[in-house]
Protein backbone atom coordinates (compact mmCIF):
# COMPACT_ATOMS: atom_id res chain seq x y z
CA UNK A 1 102.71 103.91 107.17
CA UNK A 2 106.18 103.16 105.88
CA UNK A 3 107.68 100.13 104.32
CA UNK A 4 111.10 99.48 103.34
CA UNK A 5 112.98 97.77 100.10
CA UNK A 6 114.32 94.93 99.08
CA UNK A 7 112.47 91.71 100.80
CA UNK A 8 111.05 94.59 104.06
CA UNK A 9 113.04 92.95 106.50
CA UNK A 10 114.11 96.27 107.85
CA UNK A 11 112.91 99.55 109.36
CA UNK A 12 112.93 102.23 106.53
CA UNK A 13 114.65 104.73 109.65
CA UNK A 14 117.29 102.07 109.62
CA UNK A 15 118.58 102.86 106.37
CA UNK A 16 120.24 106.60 106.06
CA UNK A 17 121.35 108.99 108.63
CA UNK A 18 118.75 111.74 107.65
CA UNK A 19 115.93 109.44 108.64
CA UNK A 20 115.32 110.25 112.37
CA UNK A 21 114.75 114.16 111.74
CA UNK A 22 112.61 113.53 108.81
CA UNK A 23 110.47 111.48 111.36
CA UNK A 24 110.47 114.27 113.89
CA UNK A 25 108.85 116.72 111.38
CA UNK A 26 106.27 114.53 110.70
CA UNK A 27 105.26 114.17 114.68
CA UNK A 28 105.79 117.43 115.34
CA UNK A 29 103.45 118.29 112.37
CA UNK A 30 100.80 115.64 115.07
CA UNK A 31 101.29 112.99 112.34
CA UNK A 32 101.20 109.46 114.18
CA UNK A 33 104.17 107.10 112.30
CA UNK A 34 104.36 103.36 111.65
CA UNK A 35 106.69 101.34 110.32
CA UNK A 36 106.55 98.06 108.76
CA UNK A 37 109.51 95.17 108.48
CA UNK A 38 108.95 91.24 108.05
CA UNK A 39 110.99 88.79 109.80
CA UNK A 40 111.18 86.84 106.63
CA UNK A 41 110.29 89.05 103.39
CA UNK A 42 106.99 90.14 102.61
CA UNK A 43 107.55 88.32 99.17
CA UNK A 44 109.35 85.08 100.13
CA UNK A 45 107.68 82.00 99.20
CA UNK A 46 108.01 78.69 100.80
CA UNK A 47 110.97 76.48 98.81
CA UNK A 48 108.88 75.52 95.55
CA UNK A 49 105.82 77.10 96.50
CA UNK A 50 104.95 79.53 92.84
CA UNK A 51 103.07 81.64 95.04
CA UNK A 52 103.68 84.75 93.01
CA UNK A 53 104.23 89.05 93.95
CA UNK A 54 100.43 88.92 93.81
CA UNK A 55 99.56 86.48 96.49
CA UNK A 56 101.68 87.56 98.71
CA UNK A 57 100.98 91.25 98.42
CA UNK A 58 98.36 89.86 100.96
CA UNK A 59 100.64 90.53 103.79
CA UNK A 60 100.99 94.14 102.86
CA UNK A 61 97.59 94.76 102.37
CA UNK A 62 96.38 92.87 105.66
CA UNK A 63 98.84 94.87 108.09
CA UNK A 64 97.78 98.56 106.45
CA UNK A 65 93.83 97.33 106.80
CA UNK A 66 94.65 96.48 110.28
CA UNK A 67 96.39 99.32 111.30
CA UNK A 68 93.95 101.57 109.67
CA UNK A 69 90.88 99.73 111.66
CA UNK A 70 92.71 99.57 114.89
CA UNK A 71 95.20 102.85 115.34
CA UNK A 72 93.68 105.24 112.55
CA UNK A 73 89.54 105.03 112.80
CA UNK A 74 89.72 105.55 116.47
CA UNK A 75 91.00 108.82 116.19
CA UNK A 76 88.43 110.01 113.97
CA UNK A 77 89.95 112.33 111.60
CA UNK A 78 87.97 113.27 108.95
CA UNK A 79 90.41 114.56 106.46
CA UNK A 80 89.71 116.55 102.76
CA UNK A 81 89.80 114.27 99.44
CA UNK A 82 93.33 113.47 98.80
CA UNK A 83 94.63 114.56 101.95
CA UNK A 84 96.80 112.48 104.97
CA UNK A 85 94.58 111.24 106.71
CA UNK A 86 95.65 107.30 106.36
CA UNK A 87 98.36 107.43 104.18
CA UNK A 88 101.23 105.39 102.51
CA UNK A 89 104.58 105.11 101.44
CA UNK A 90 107.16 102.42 100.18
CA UNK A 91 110.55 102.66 98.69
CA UNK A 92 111.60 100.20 95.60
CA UNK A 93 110.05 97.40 96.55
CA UNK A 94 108.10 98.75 99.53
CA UNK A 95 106.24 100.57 96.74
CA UNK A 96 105.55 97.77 95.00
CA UNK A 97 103.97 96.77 98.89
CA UNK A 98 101.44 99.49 98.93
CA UNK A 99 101.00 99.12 94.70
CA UNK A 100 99.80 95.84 94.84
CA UNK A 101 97.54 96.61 97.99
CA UNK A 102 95.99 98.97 96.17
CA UNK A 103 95.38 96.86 92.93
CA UNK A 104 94.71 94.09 94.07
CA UNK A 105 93.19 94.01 97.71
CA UNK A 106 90.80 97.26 97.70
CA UNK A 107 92.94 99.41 99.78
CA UNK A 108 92.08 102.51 97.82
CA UNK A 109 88.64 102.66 99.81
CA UNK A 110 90.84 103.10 103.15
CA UNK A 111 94.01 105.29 102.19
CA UNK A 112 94.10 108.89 101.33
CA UNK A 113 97.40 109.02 99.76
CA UNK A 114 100.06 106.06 98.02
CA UNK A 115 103.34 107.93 97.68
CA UNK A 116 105.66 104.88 96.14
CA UNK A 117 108.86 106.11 95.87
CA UNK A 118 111.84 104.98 93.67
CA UNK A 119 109.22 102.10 92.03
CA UNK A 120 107.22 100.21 91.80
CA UNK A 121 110.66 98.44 90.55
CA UNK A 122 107.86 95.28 89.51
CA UNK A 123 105.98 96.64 87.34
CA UNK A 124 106.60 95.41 83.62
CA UNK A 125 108.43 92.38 85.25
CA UNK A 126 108.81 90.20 82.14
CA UNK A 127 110.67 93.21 80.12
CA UNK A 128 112.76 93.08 83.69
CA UNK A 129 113.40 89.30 83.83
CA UNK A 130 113.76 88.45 79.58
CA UNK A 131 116.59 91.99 79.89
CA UNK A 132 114.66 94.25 77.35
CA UNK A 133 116.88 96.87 77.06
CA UNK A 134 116.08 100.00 79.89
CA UNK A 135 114.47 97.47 81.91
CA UNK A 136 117.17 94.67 82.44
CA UNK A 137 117.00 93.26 86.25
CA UNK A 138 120.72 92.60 87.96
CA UNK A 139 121.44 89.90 90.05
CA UNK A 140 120.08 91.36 92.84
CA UNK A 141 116.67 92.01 91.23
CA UNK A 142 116.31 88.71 89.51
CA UNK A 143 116.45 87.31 92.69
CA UNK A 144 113.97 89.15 94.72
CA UNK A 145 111.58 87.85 91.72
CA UNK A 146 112.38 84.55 91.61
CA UNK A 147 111.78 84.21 95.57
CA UNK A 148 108.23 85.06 95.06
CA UNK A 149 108.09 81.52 92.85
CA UNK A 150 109.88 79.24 95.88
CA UNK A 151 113.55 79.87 94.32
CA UNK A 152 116.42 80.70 96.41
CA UNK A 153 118.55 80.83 93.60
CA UNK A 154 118.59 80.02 89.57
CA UNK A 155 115.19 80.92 89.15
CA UNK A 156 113.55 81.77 86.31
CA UNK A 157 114.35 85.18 86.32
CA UNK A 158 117.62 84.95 86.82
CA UNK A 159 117.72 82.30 83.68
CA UNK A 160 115.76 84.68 82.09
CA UNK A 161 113.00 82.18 80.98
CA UNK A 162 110.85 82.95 78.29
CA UNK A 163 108.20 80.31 79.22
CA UNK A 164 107.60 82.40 82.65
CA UNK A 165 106.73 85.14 80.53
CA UNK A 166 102.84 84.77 81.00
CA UNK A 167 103.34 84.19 85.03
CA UNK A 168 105.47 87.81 85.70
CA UNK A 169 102.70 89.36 82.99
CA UNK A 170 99.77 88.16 85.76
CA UNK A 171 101.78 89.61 88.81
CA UNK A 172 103.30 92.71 87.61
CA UNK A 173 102.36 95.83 89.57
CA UNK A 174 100.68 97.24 86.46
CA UNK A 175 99.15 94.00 84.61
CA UNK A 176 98.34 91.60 87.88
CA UNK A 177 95.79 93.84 89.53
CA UNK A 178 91.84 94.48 88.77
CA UNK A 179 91.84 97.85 89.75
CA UNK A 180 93.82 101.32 88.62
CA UNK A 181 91.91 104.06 88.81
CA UNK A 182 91.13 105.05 92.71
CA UNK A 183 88.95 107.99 93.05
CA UNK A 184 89.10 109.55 96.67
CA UNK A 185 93.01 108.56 96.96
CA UNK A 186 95.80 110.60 95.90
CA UNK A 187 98.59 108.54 93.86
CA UNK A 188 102.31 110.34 93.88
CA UNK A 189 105.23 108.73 92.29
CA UNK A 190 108.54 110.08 93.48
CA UNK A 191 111.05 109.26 91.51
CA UNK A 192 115.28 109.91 92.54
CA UNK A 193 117.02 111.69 89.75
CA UNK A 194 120.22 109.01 90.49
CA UNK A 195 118.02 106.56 89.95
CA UNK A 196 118.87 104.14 87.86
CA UNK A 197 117.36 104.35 84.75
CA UNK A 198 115.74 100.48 84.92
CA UNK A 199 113.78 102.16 88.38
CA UNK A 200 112.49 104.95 86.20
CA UNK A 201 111.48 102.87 83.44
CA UNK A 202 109.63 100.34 85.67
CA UNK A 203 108.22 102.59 87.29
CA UNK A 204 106.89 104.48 84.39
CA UNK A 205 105.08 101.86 83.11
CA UNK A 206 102.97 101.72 85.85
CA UNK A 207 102.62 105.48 85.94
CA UNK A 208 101.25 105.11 82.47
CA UNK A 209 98.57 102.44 83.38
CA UNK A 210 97.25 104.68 86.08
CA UNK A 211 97.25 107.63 83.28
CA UNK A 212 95.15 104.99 80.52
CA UNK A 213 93.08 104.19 84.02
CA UNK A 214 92.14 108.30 84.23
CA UNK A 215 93.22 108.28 87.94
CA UNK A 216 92.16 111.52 88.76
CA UNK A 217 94.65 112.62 91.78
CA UNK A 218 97.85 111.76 89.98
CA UNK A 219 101.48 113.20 89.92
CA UNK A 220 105.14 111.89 88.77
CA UNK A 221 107.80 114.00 90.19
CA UNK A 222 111.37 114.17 89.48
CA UNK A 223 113.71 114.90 92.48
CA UNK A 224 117.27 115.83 90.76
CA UNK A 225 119.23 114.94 93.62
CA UNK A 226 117.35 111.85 94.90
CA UNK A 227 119.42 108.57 95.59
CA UNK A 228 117.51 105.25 94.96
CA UNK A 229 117.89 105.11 98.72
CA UNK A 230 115.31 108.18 100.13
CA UNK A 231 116.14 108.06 103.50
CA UNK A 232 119.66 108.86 102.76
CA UNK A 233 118.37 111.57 100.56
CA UNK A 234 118.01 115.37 101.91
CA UNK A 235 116.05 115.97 98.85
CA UNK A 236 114.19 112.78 98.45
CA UNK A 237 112.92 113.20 102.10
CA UNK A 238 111.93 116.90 101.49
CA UNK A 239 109.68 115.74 98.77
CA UNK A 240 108.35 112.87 100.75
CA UNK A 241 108.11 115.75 103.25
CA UNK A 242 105.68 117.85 101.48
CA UNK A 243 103.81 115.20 99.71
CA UNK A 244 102.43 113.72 103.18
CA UNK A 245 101.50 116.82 104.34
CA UNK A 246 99.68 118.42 101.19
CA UNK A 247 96.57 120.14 100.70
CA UNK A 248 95.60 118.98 97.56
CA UNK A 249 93.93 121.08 94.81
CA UNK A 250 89.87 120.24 94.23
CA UNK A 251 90.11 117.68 91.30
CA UNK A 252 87.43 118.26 88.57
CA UNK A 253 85.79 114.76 87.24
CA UNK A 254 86.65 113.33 84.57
């Protein structure tokens, strides 16, 4: 499964040129492909409704349980530990999609590999919103947060509110959730080397909460030549590539 960035509302092919033979390699290799968009934003509130990233990471969670119940189990597969199988991916803040599913909603039980990629650009959203230094949110960002809370525009975020502090602590990626450590699913972080450094930084924090969690099937990678963008990435894709259709090494316990 494959969800896009920014509020979702597109198809991840949509975005970059390369997209449509990196999709071809995947169904030649008999992989069967969905995509995810939302009409309206997977994490737009109703006007003055403080639903939160949390909350509404219900949506996410919901459409990769159903497709999993009603396209995947029927065909039976019965793949190795750590191995696709039912597996997912989200760019920026489609990886904060399947990041939150997994923390938060129990997904872990049903999906052999989360490959987030370029995020999850919520974690450590207070550092983001309050512009600690390596984390600052633009424009941009501060408003995809502040939709979450019912704001369409000078949100909290975007004021850069201290007394919201407690509120983005409770639905960042790595503070919000109950669980981190996910023992028969694979986690791989793909990260762009043109990143900016604010993606890297976010996303290392939650990196480092799965490491304190001892998440057994765990890997950051790098990709040099990786644009924030991965479908418009030759390299980005490659990796994405080979990370969906790994055979991973036995993992010892813990």
């Amino acid at each position: 499964m494959f969800f896009s960035g920014s509020e979702g509302s597109k198809w991840l092919s949509e975005e970059g040129t390369k997209a449509s033979a990196f999709f071809q390699s995947l169904v030649n290799d008999g992989f069967e492909l969905v995509q995810v968009r939302w009409a309206r934003g997977w994490l737009v509130s109703p006007d003055g409704a403080q639903s939160g990233q949390e909350l509404l990471a219900s949506r996410p969670a919901t459409v990769i349980k159903w497709v999993h119940d009603k396209m995947y189990v029927p065909l039976g597969l019965q793949p190795s530990v750590g191995k696709c199988g039912f597996c997912v991916t989200g760019n920026s803040a489609g990886a904060a999609q399947i990041t939150y599913a997994m923390s938060s909603y129990g997904i872990d039980k049903i999906v052999d590999a989360a490959i987030p990629t370029s995020g999850p650009p919520m974690a450590a959203m207070s550092k983001g919103c309050l512009q600690e230094r390596g984390y600052a949110y633009v424009a941009g960002h501060a408003r995809l947060i502040d939709l979450s809370y019912g704001f369409r525009s000078g949100g909290p975020c975007a004021a850069h509110d201290p007394s919201f502090t407690d509120t983005w602590i409770a639905n960042s990626n790595e503070t919000g959730g109950t669980k981190y450590n996910y023992p028969t699913t694979r986690i791989q972080i793909i990260i762009g080397g043109q990143d900016n450094s604010l993606i890297l930084n976010h996303a290392r924090d939650y990196f480092q909460v799965l490491v304190r969690a001892q998440q057994p099937m765990l890997m950051w990678q790098l990709v040099p030549g990786m644009s924030h963008s991965i479908q418009a990435s030759t390299d980005g894709l490659s990796a994405l590539l080979t990370a969906l259709t790994a055979t991973p090494a036995p993992v010892s316990a813990r």
